[in-house]
N, C-alpha and C. Protein backbone atom coordinates (compact mmCIF):
# COMPACT_ATOMS: atom_id res chain seq x y z
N UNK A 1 21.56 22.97 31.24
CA UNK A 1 20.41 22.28 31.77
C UNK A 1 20.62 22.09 33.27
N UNK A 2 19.50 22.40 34.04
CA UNK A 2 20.14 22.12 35.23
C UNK A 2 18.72 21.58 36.03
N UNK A 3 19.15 20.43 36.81
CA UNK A 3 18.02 19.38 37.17
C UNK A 3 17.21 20.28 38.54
N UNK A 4 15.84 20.75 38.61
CA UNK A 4 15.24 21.48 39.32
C UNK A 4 14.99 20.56 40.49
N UNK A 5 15.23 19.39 40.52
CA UNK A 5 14.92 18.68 41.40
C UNK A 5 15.66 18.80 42.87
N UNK A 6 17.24 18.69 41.99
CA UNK A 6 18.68 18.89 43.27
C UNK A 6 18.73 20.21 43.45
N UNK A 7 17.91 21.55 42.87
CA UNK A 7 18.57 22.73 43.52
C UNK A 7 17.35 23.02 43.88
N UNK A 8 15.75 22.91 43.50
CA UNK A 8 14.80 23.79 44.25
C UNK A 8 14.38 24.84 42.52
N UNK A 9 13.06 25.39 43.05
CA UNK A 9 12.13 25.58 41.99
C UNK A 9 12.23 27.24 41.63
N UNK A 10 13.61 27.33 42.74
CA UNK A 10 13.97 29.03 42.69
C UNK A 10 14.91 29.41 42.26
N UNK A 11 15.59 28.17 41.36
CA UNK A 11 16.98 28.17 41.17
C UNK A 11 16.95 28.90 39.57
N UNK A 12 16.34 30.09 39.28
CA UNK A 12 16.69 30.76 37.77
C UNK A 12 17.58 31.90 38.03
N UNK A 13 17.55 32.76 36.84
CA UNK A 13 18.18 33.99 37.17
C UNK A 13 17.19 35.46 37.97
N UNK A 14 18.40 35.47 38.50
CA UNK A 14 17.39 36.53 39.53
C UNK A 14 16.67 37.71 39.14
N UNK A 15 15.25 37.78 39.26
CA UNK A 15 14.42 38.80 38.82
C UNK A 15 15.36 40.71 38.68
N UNK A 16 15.44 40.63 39.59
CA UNK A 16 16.60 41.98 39.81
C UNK A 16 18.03 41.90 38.89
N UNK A 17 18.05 41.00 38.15
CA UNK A 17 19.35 40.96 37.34
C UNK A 17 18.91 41.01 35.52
N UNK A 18 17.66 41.39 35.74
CA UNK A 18 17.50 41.78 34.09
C UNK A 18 18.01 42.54 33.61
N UNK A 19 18.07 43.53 34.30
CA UNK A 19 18.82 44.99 33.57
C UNK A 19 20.38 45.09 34.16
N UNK A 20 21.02 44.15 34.18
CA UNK A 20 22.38 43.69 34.47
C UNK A 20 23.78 43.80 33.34
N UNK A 21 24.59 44.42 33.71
CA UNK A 21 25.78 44.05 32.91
C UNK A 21 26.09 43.05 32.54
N UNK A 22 25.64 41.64 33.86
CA UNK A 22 26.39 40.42 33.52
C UNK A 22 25.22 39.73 34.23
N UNK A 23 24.06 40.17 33.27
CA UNK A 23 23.18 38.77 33.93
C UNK A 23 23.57 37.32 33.87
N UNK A 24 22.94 36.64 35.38
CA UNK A 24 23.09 35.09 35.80
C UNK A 24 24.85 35.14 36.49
N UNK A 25 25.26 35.97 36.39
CA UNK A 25 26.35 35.72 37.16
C UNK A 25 26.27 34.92 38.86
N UNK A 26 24.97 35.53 39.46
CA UNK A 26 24.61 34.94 40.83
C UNK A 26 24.18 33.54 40.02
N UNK A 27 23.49 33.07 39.28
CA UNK A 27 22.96 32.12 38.80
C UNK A 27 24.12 30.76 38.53
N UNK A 28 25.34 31.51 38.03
CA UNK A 28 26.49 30.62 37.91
C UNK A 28 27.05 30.16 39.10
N UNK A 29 27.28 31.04 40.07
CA UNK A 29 27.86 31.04 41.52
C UNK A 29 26.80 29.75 41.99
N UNK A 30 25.86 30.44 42.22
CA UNK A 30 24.58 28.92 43.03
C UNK A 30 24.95 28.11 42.36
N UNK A 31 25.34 27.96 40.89
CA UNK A 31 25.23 26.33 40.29
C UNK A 31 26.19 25.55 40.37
N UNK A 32 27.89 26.63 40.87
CA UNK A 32 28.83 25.86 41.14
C UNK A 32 28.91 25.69 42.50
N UNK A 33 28.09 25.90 43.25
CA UNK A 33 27.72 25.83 44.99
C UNK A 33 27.17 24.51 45.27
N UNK A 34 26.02 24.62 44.21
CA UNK A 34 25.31 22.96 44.21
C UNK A 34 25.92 21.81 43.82
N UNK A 35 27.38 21.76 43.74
CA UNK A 35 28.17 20.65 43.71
C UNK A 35 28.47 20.13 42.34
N UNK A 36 28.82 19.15 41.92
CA UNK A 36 29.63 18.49 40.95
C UNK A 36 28.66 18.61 39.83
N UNK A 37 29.19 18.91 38.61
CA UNK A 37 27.86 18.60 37.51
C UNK A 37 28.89 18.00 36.18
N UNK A 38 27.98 17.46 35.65
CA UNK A 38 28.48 16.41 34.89
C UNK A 38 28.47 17.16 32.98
N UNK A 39 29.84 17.11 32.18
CA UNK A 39 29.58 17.91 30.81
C UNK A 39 28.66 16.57 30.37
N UNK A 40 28.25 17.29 28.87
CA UNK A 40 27.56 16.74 28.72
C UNK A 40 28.25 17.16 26.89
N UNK A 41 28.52 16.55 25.58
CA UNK A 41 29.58 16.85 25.34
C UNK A 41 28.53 17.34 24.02
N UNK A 42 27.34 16.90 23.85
CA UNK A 42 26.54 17.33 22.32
C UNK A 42 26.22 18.77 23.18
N UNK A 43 25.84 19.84 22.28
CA UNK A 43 25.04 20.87 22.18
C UNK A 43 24.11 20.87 22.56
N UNK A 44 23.21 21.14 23.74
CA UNK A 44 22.11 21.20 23.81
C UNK A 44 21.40 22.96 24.22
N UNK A 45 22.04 23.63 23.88
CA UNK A 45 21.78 25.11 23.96
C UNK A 45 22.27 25.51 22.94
N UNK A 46 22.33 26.68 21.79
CA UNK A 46 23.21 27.70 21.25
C UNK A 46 22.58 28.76 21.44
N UNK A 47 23.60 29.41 21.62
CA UNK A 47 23.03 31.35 22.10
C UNK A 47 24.08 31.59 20.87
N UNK A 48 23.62 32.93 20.74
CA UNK A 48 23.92 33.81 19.71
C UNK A 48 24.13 35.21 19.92
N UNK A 49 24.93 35.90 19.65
CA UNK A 49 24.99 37.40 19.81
C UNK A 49 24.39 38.13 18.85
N UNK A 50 23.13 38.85 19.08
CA UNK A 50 22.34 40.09 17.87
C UNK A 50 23.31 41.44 18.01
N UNK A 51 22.88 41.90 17.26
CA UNK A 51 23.67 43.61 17.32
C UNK A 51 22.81 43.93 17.84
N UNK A 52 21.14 44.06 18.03
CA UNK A 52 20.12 44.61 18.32
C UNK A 52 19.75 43.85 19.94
N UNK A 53 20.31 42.92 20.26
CA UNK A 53 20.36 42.32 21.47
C UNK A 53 20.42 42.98 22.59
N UNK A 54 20.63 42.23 23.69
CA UNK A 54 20.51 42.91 25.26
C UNK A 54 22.22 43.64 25.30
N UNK A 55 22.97 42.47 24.32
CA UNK A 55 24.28 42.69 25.23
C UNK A 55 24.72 43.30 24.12
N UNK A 56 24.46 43.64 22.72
CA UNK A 56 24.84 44.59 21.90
C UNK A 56 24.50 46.13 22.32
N UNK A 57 23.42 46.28 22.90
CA UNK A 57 22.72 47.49 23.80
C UNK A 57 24.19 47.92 24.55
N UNK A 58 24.84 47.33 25.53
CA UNK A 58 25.95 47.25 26.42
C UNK A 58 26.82 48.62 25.92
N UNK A 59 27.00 47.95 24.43
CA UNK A 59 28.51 49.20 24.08
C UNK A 59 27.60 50.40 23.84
N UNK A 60 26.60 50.81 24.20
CA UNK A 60 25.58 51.90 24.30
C UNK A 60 26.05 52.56 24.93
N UNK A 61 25.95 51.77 26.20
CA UNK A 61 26.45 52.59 27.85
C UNK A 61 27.60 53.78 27.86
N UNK A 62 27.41 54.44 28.65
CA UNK A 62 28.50 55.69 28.95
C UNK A 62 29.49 54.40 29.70
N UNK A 63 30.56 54.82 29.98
CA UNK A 63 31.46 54.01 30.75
C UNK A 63 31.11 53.58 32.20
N UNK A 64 30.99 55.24 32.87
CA UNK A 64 30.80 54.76 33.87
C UNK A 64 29.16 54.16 34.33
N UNK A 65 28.66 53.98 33.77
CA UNK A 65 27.21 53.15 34.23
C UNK A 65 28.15 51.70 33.63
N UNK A 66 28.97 51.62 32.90
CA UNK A 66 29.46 49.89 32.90
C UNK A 66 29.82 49.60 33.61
N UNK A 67 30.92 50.87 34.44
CA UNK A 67 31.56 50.19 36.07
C UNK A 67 30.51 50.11 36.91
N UNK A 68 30.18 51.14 37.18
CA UNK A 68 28.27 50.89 38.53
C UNK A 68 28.19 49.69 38.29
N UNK A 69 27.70 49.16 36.89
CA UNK A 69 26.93 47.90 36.91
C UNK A 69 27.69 46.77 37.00
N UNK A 70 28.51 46.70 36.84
CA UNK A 70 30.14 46.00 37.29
C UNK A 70 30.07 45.86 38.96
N UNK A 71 30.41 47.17 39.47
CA UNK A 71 30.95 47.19 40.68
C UNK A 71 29.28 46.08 41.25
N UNK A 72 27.90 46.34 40.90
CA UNK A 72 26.99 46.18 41.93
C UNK A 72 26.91 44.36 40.86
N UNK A 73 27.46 43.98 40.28
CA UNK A 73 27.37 42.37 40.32
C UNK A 73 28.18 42.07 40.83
N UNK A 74 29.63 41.94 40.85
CA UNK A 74 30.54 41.94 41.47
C UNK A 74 30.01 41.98 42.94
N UNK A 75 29.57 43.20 43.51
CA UNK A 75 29.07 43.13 44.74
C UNK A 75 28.21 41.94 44.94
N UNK A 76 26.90 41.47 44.53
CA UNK A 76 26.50 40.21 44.86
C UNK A 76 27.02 39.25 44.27
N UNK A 77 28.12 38.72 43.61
CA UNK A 77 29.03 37.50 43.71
C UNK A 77 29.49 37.58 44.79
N UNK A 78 30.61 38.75 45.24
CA UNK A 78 31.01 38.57 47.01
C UNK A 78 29.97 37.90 47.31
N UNK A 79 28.94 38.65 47.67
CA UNK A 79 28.24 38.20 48.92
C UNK A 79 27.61 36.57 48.91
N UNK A 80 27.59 36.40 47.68
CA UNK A 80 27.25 34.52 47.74
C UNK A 80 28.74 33.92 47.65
N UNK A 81 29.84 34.72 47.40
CA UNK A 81 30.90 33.38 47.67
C UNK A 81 30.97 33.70 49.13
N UNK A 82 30.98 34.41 49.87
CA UNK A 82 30.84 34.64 51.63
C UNK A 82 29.65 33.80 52.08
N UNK A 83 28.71 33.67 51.37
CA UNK A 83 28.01 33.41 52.19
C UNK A 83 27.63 31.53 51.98
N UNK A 84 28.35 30.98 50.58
CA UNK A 84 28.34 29.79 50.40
C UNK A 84 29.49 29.21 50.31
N UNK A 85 30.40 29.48 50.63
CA UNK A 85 32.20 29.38 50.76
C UNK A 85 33.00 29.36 52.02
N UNK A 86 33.04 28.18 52.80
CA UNK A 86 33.68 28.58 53.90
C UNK A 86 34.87 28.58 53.88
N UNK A 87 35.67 27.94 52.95
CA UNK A 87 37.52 27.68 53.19
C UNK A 87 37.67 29.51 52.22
N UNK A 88 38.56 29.98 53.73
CA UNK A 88 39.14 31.57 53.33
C UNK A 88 39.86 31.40 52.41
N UNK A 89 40.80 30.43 51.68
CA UNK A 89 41.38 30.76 50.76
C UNK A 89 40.66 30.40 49.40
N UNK A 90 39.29 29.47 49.54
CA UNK A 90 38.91 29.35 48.49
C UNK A 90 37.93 30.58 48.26
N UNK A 91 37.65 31.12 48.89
CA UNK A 91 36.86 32.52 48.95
C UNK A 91 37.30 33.50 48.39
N UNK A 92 38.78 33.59 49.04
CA UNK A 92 39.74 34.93 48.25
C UNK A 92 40.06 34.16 46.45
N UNK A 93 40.23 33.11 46.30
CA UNK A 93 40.19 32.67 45.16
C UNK A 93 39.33 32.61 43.65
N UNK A 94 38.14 32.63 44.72
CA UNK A 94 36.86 32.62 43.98
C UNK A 94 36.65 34.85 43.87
N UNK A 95 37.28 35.01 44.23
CA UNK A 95 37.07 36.72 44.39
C UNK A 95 37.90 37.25 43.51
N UNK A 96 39.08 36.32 42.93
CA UNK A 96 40.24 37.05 42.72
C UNK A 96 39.68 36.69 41.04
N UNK A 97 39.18 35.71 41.07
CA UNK A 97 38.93 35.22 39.92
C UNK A 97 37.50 36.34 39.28
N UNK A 98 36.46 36.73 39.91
CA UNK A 98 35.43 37.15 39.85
C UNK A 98 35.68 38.44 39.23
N UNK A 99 37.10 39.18 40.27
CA UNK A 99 37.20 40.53 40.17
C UNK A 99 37.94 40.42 38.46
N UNK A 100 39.59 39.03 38.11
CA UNK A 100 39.75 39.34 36.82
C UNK A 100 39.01 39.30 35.79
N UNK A 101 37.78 38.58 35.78
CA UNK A 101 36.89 38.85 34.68
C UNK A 101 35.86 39.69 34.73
N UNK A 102 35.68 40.53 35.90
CA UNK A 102 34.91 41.76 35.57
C UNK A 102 36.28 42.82 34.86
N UNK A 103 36.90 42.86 35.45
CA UNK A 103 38.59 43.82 34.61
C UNK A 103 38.42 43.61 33.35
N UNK A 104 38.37 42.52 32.86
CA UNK A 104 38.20 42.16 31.18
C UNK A 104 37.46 42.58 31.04
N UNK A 105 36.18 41.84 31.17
CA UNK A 105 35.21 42.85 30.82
C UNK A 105 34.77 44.10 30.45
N UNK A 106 35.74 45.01 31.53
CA UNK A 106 35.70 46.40 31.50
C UNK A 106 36.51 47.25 30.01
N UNK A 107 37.79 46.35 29.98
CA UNK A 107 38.76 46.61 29.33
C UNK A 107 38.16 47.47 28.04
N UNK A 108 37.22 46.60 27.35
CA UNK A 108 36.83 47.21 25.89
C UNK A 108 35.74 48.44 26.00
N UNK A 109 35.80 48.81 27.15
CA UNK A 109 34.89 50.11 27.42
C UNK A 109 36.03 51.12 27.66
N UNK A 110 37.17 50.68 28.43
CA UNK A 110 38.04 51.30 28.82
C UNK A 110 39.17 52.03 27.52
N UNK A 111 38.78 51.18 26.97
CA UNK A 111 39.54 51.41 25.60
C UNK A 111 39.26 52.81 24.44
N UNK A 112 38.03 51.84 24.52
CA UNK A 112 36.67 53.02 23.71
C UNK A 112 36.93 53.98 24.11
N UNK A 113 36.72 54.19 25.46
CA UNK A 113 36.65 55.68 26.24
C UNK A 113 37.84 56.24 26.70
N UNK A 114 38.80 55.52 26.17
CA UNK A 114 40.60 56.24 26.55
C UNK A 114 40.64 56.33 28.05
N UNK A 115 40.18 55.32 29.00
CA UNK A 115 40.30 55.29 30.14
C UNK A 115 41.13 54.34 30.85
N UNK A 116 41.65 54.61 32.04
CA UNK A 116 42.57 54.05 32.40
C UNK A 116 41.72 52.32 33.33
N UNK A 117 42.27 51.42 33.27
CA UNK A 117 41.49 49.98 34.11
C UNK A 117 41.14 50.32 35.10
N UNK A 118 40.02 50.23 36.00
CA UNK A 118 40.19 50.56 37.46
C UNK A 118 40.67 49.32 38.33
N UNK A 119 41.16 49.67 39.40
CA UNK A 119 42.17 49.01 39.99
C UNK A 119 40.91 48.21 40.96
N UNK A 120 41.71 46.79 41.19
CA UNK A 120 40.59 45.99 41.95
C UNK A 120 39.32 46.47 42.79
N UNK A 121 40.70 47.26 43.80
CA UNK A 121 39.93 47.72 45.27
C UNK A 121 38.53 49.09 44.30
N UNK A 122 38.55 49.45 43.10
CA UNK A 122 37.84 50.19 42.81
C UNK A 122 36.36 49.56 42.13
N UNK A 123 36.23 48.21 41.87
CA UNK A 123 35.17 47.59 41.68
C UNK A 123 34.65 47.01 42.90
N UNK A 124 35.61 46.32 44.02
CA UNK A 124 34.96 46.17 45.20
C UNK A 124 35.92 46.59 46.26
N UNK A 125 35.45 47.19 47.17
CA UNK A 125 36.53 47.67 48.16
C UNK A 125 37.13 45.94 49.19
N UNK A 126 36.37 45.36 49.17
CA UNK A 126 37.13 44.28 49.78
C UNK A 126 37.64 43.41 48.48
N UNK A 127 38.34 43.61 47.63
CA UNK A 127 38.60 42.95 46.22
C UNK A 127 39.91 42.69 46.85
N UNK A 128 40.24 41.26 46.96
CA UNK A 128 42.20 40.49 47.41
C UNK A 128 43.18 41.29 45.83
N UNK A 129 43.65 41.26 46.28
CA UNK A 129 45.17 41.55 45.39
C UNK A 129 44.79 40.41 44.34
N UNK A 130 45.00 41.13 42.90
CA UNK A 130 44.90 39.96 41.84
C UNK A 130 45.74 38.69 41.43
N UNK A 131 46.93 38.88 42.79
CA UNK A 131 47.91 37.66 42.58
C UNK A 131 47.70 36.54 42.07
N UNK A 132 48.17 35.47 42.03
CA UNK A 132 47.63 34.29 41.20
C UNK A 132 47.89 33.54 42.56
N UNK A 133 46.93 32.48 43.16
CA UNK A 133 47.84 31.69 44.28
C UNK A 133 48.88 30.73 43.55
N UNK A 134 49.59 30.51 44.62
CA UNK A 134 50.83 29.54 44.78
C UNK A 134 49.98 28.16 44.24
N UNK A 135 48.97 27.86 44.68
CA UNK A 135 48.48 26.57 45.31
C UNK A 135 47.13 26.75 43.91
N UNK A 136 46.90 27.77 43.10
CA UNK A 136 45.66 27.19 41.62
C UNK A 136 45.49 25.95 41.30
N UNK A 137 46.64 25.51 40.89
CA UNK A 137 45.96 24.10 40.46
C UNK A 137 45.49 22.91 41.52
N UNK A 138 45.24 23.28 42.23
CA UNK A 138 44.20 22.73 43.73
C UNK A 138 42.91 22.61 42.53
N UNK A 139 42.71 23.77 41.82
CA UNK A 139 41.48 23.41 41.32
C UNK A 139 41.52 22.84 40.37
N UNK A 140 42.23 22.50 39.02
CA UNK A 140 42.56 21.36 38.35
C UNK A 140 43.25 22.39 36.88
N UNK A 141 43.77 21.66 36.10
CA UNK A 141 44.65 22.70 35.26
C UNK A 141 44.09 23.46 34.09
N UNK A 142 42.65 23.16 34.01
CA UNK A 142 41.76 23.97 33.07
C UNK A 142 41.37 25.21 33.87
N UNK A 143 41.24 25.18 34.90
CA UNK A 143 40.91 26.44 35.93
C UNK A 143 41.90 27.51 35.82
N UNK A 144 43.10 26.60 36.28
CA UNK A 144 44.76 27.43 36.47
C UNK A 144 45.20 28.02 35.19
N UNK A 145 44.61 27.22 34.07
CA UNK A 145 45.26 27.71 33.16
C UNK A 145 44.47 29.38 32.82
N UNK A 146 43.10 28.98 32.80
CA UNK A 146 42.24 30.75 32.58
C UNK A 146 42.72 31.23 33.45
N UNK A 147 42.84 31.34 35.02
CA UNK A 147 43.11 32.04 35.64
C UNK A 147 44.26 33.06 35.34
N UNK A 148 45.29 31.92 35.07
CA UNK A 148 47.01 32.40 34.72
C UNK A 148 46.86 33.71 33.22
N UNK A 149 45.89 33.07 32.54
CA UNK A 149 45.74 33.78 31.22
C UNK A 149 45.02 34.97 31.60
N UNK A 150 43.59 34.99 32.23
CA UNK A 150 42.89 36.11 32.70
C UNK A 150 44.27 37.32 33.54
N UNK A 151 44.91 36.51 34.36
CA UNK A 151 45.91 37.48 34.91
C UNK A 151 46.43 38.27 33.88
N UNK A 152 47.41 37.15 33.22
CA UNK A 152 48.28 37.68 32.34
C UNK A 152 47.85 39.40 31.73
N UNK A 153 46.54 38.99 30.85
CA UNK A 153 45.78 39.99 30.10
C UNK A 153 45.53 41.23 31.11
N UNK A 154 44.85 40.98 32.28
CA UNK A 154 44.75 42.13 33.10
C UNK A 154 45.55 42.68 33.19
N UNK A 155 46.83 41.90 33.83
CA UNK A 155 47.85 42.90 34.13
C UNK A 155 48.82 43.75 33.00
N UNK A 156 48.94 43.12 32.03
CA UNK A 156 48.90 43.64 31.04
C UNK A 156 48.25 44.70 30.52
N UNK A 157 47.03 45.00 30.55
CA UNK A 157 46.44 46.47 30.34
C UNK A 157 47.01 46.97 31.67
N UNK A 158 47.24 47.24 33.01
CA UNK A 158 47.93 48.28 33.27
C UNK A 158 49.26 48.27 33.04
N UNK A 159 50.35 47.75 32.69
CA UNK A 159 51.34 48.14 32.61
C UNK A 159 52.28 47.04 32.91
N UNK A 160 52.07 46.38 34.16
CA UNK A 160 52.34 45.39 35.06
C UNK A 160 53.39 44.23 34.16
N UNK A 161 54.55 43.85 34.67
CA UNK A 161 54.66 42.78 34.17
C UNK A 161 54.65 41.44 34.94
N UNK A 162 53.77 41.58 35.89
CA UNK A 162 53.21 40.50 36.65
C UNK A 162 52.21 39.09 35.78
């Protein structure tokens, strides 16, 4: 739920992101831009996954139209954490994080198709090194902990014992 009042009457998912790998991804970015939001702990949404659905459609795809469509959300997350993010390290943070869950993402296509992960810089050419910072739990230990786990798993499909 999100109050139309504090963000403005433009605040949905973006018309151009229907036919998206990962629609509302810009939609998530703006909503953690607009500052603090409060859980709320009953249910007030359930979504559901159809086989006949948008995102059952997905394992349709040839592979590489999953990366395209990867690489070009990915591309507009950069550009709203640049452009609503001024501390550089929370930027590279917010990137590093963006890029390991498009990697996941990819993984079960990658699989399917006996293909190898593509490497950061290959979903976005300005993509930071997937390191973990020194300094994660800056953001609090539910963050650090996905992060640490999202790593783990990535690096893990290539080889890495990082």
């Amino acid at each position: 739920m999100i109050r139309a009042d504090k963000v403005g009457s433009d605040f949905r998912l973006p018309v151009d992101e229907k036919e998206s790998v990962a629609p509302g991804q810009t939609l998530l970015v703006r909503m953690v831009a607009a500052g603090p939001a409060v859980r709320v702990p009953e249910t007030l949404y359930l979504r559901w996954q159809r086989e006949d659905g948008l995102t059952g459609g997905w394992r349709q795809l040839p592979h590489e139209q999953l990366v395209d469509g990867w690489k070009a959300d990915v591309a507009k997350v950069f550009a709203l954490i640049d452009q609503l993010v001024t501390d550089s390290r929370d930027r590279r943070d917010l990137k590093i994080a963006q890029i390991l869950h498009a990697l996941l993402k990819l993984s079960k296509s990658c699989r399917r198709y006996g293909r190898r992960l593509p490497e950061p810089t290959d979903i976005h050419p300005d993509s930071p090194a997937i390191d973990i910072p020194d300094d994660i739990d800056r953001f609090g230990s539910e963050i650090a902990k996905w992060m640490r786990g999202m790593h783990h798993k990535v690096c893990g499909m290539y080889g890495d014992s990082a």
